[in-house]
Protein backbone atom coordinates (compact mmCIF):
# COMPACT_ATOMS: atom_id res chain seq x y z
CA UNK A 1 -63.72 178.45 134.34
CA UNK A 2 -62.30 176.49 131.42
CA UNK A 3 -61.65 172.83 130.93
CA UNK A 4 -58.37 173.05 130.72
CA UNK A 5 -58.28 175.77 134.17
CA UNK A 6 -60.39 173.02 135.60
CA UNK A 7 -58.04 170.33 135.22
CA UNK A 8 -55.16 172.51 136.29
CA UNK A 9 -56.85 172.94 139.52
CA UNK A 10 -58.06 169.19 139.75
CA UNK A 11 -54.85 167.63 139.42
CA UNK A 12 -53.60 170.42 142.38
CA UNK A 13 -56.33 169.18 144.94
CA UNK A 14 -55.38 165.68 144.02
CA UNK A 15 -51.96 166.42 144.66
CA UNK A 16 -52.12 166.62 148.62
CA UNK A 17 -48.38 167.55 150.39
CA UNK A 18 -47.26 167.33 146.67
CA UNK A 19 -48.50 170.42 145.18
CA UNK A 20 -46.78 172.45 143.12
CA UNK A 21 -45.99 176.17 144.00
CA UNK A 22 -46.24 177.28 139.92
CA UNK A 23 -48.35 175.56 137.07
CA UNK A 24 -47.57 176.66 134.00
CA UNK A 25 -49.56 174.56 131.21
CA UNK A 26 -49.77 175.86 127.51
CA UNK A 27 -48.83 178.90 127.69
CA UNK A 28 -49.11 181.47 124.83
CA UNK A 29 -47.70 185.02 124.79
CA UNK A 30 -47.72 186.82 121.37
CA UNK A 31 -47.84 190.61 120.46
CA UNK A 32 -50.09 192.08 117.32
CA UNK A 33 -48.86 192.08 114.32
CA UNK A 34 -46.04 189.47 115.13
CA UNK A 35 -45.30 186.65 112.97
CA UNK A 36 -44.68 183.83 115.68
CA UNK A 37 -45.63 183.98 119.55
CA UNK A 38 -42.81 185.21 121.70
CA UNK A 39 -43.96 181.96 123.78
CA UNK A 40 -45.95 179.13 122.49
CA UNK A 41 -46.94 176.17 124.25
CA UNK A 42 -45.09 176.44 127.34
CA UNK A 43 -45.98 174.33 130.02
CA UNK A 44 -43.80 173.34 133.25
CA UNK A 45 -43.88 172.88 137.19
CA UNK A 46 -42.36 174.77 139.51
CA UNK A 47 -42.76 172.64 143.04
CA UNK A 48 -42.79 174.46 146.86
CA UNK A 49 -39.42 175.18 147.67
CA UNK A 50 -37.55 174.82 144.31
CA UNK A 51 -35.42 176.52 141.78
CA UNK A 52 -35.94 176.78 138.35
CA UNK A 53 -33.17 178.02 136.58
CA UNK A 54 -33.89 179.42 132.93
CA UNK A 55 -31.11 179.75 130.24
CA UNK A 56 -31.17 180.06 126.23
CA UNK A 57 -30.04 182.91 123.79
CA UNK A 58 -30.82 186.48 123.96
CA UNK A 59 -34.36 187.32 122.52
CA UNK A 60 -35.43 183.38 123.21
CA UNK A 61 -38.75 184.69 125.40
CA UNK A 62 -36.88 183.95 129.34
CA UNK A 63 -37.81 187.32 130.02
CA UNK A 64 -41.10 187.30 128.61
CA UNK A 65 -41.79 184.06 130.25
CA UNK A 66 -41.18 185.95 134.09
CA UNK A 67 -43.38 189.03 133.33
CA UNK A 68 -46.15 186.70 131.94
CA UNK A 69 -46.09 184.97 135.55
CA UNK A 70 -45.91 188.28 137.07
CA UNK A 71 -48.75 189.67 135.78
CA UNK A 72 -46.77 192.47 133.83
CA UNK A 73 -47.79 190.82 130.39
CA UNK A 74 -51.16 189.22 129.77
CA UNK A 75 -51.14 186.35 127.94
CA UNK A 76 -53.31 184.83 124.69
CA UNK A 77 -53.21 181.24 125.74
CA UNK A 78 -53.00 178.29 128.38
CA UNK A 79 -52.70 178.87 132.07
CA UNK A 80 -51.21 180.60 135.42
CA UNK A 81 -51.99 178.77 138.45
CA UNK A 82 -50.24 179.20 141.52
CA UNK A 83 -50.88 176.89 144.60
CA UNK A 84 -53.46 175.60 142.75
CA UNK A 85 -55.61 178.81 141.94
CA UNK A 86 -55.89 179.88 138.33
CA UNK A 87 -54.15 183.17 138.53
CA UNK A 88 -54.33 183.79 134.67
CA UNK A 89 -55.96 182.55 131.77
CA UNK A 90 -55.10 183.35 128.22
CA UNK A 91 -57.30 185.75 126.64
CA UNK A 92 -57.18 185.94 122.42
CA UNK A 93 -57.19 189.28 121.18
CA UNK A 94 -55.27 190.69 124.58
CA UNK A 95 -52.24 190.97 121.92
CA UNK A 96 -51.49 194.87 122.52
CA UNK A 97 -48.53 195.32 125.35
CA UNK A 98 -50.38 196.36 129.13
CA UNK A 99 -50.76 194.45 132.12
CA UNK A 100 -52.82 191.81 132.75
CA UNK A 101 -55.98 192.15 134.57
CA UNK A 102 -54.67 190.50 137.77
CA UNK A 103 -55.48 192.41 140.72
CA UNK A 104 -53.23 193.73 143.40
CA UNK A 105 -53.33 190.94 146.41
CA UNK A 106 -52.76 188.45 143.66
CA UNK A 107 -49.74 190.47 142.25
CA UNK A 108 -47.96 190.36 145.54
CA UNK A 109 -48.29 186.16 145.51
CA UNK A 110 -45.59 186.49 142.78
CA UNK A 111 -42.50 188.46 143.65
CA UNK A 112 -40.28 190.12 141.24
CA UNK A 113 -36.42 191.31 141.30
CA UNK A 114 -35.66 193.34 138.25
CA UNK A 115 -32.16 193.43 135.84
CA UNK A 116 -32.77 197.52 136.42
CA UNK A 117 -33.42 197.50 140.58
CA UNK A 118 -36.26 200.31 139.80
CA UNK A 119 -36.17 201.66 143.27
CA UNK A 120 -37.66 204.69 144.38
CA UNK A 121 -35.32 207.40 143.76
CA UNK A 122 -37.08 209.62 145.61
CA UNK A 123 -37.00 207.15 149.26
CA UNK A 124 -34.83 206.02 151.37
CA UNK A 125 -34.02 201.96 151.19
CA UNK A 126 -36.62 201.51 154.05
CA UNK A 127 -39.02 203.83 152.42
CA UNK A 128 -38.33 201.79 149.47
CA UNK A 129 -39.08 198.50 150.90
CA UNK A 130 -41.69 199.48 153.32
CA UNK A 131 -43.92 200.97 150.74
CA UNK A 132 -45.85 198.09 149.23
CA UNK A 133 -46.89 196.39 152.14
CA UNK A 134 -47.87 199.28 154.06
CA UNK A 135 -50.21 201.09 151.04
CA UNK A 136 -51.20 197.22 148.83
CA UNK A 137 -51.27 195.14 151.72
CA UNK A 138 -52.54 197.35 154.42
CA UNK A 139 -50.24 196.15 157.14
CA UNK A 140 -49.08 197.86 160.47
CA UNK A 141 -46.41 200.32 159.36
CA UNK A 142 -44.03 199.72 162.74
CA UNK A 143 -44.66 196.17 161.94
CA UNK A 144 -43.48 196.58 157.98
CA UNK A 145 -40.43 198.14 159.41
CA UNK A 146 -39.19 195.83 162.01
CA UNK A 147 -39.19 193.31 159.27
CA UNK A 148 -37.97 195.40 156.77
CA UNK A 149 -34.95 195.92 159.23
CA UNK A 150 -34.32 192.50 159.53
CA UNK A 151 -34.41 191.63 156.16
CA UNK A 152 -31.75 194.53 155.51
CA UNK A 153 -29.53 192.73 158.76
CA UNK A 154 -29.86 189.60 156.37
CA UNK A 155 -28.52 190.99 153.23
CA UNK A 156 -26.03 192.83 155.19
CA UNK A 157 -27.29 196.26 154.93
CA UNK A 158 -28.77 196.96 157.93
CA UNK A 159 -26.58 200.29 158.46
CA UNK A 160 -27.63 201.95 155.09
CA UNK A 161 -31.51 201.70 156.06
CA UNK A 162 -31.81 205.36 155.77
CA UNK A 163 -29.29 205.89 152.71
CA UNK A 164 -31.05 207.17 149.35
CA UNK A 165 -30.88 204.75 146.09
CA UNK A 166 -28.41 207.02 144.40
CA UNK A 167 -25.68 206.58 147.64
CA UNK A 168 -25.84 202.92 146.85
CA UNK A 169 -23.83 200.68 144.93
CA UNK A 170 -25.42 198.68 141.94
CA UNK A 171 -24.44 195.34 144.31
CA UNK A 172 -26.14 197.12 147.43
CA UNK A 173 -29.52 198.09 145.45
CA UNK A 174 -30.19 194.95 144.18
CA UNK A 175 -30.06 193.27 147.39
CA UNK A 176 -32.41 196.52 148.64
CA UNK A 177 -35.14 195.46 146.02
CA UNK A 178 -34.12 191.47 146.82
CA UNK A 179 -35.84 192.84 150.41
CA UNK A 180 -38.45 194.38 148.56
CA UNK A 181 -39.78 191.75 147.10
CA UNK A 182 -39.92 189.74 150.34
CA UNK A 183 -41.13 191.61 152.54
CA UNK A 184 -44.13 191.32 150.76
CA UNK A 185 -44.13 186.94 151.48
CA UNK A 186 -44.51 185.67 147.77
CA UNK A 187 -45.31 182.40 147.55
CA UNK A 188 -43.09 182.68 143.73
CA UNK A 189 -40.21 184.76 143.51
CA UNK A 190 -39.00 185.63 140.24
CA UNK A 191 -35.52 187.18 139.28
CA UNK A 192 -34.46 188.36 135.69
CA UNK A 193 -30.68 188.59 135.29
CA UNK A 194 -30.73 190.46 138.06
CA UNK A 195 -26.54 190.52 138.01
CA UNK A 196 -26.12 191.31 134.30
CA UNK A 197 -26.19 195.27 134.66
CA UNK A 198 -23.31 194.83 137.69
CA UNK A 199 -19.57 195.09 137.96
CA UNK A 200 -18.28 191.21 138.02
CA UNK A 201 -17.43 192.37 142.13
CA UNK A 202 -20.30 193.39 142.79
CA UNK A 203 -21.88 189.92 141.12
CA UNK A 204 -20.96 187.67 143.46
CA UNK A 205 -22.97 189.62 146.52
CA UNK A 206 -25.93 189.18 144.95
CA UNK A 207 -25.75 185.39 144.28
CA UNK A 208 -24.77 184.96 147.86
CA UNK A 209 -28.09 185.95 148.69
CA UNK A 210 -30.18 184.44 146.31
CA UNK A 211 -28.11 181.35 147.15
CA UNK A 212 -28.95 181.53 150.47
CA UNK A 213 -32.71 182.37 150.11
CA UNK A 214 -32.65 178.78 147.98
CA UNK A 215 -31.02 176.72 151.00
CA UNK A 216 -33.77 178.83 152.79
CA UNK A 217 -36.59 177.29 150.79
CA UNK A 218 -38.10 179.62 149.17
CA UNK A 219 -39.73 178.66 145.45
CA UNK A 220 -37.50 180.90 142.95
CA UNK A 221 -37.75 181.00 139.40
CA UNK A 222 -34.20 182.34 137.87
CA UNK A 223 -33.40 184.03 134.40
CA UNK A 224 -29.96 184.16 134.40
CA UNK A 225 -26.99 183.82 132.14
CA UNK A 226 -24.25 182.90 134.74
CA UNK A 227 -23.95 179.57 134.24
CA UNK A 228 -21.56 178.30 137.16
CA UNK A 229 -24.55 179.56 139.20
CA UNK A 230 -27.50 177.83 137.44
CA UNK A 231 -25.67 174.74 138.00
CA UNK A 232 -25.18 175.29 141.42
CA UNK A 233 -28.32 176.78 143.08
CA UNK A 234 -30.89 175.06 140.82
CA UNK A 235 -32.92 172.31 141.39
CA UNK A 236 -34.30 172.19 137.85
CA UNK A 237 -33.24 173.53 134.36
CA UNK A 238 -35.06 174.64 131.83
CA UNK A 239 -33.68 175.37 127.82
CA UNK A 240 -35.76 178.21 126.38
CA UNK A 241 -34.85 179.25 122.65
CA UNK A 242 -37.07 180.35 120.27
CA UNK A 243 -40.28 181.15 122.54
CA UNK A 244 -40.21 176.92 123.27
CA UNK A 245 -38.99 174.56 125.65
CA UNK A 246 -35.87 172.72 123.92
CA UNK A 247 -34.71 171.02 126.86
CA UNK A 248 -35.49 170.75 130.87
CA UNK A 249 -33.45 168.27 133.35
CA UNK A 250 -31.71 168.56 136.03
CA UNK A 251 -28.57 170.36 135.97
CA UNK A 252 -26.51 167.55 135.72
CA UNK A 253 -27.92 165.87 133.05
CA UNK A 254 -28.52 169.53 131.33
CA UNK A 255 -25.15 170.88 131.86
CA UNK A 256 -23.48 167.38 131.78
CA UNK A 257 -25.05 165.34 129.25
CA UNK A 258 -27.92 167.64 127.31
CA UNK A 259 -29.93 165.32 124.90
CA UNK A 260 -30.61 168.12 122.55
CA UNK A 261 -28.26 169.41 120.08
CA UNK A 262 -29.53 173.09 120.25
CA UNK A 263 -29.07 172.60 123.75
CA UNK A 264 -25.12 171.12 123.11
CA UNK A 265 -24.89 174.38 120.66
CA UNK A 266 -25.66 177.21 123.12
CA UNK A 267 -23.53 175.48 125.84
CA UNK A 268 -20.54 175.14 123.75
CA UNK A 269 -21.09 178.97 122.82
CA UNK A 270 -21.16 180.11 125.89
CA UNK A 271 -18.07 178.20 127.30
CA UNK A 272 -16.01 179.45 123.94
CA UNK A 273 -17.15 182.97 125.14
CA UNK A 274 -16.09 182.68 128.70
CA UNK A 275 -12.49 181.29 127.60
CA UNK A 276 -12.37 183.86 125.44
CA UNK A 277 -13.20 186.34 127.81
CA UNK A 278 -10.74 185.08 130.93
């Protein structure tokens, strides 16, 4: 283990009721022949049963940073750790695009909801969201299901169990692969603009659950560019531009009073683009 892995998981023992859920500490992501990192020095915590809310510009890393906790992206520098176990540790020379070398029963400590669903075509919303845990986690399949039921009463689909991705709204499959992701118990869930490919009617059903999974208590890290809802459902808010931390507050003082002019720049943007747009 490194020094700087070792400290990461010194300062979680030492931490007691106080850990954090997510460590992030100097984090480096860059891809070969690339003139900057896509993210460079990011560090941040993420404690149990909080939101992180992530905002900046288009092409500022957000999505980067999510796959790079995930495990979908390995990463050349810093550290993962998660409940105080180094999950990752940046590798130089692991520049070229793959997966990291995380293995499955870690994967399934992080949760992720994608912009794109990616559901199963080819299985039913149960089949969908029974899969995982049944084949990674080995777990009673009649067990998997009665949960997976529930979870679909919770998001209000309970009746379209047996219903085939392509029968399914845009609104109704994200909240399918919401369920996918926790039926599998992450200790992290991650979501990445998981509204921006849906009808503005269809928006609001999917923030109703995600808002209600964060009064729930579950840890949640958020890409997302609706701002009204980063205000409301986060606990934290971080400014990404540029593959680096500009800014992080809470959403008051972010949305409110943002010490940064970068940070006073994209804000001002996007509220000229929502006028513009209503």
């Amino acid at each position: 283990m490194t020094e700087q892995a070792e400290q990461v998981t010194q300062t979680a023992q030492n931490s007691g009721k106080t850990q954090t859920s997510l460590e992030i500490r100097h984090l480096v992501k860059r891809y070969a022949n690339a003139d900057k990192p896509v993210l460079d020095d990011i560090s941040f915590d993420v404690p149990h049963g909080k939101v992180f809310v992530i905002v900046g510009p288009s092409g500022s890393g957000k999505s980067t940073l999510l796959r790079t906790i995930a495990g979908l992206e390995p990463i050349q520098g810093g550290t993962i750790a998660l409940n105080g176990e180094i999950i990752e540790t940046g590798k130089p020379g692991t520049e070229s695009a793959g997966r990291s070398k995380r293995g499955s029963e870690l994967r399934t400590r992080v949760g992720m909801v994608f912009q794109s669903y990616d559901l199963f075509p080819n299985k039913t919303v149960l089949g969908n969201i029974t899969l995982a845990p049944t084949l990674v986690q080995k777990r009673d399949k009649a067990e998997v299901e009665k949960e997976a039921i529930a979870l679909l009463e919770r998001v209000g689909l309970a009746d379209r169990k047996d219903a085939w991705p392509h029968e399914l709204s845009g609104g109704q499959r994200q909240r399918v692969a919401i369920c996918r992701a926790l039926i599998l118990h992450p200790e992290v869930l991650l979501f990445d603009e998981v509204t921006a490919a849906l009808d503005p009617e269809m928006v609001r059903e999917v923030l109703d659950v995600m808002l209600e999974l964060a009064d729930s208590g579950q840890t949640m890290l958020i890409v997302t560019h609706e701002m009204p809802f980063a205000r409301a459902v986060s606990d934290r808010v971080v400014f990404l531009d540029g593959g680096v931390i500009v800014e992080q507050g809470s959403p008051e003082q972010v949305f409110e009073n943002p010490q940064q002019e970068r940070t006073r720049e994209f804000l001002k943007s996007y509220r000229e683009t929502s006028s513009a747009q209503a």
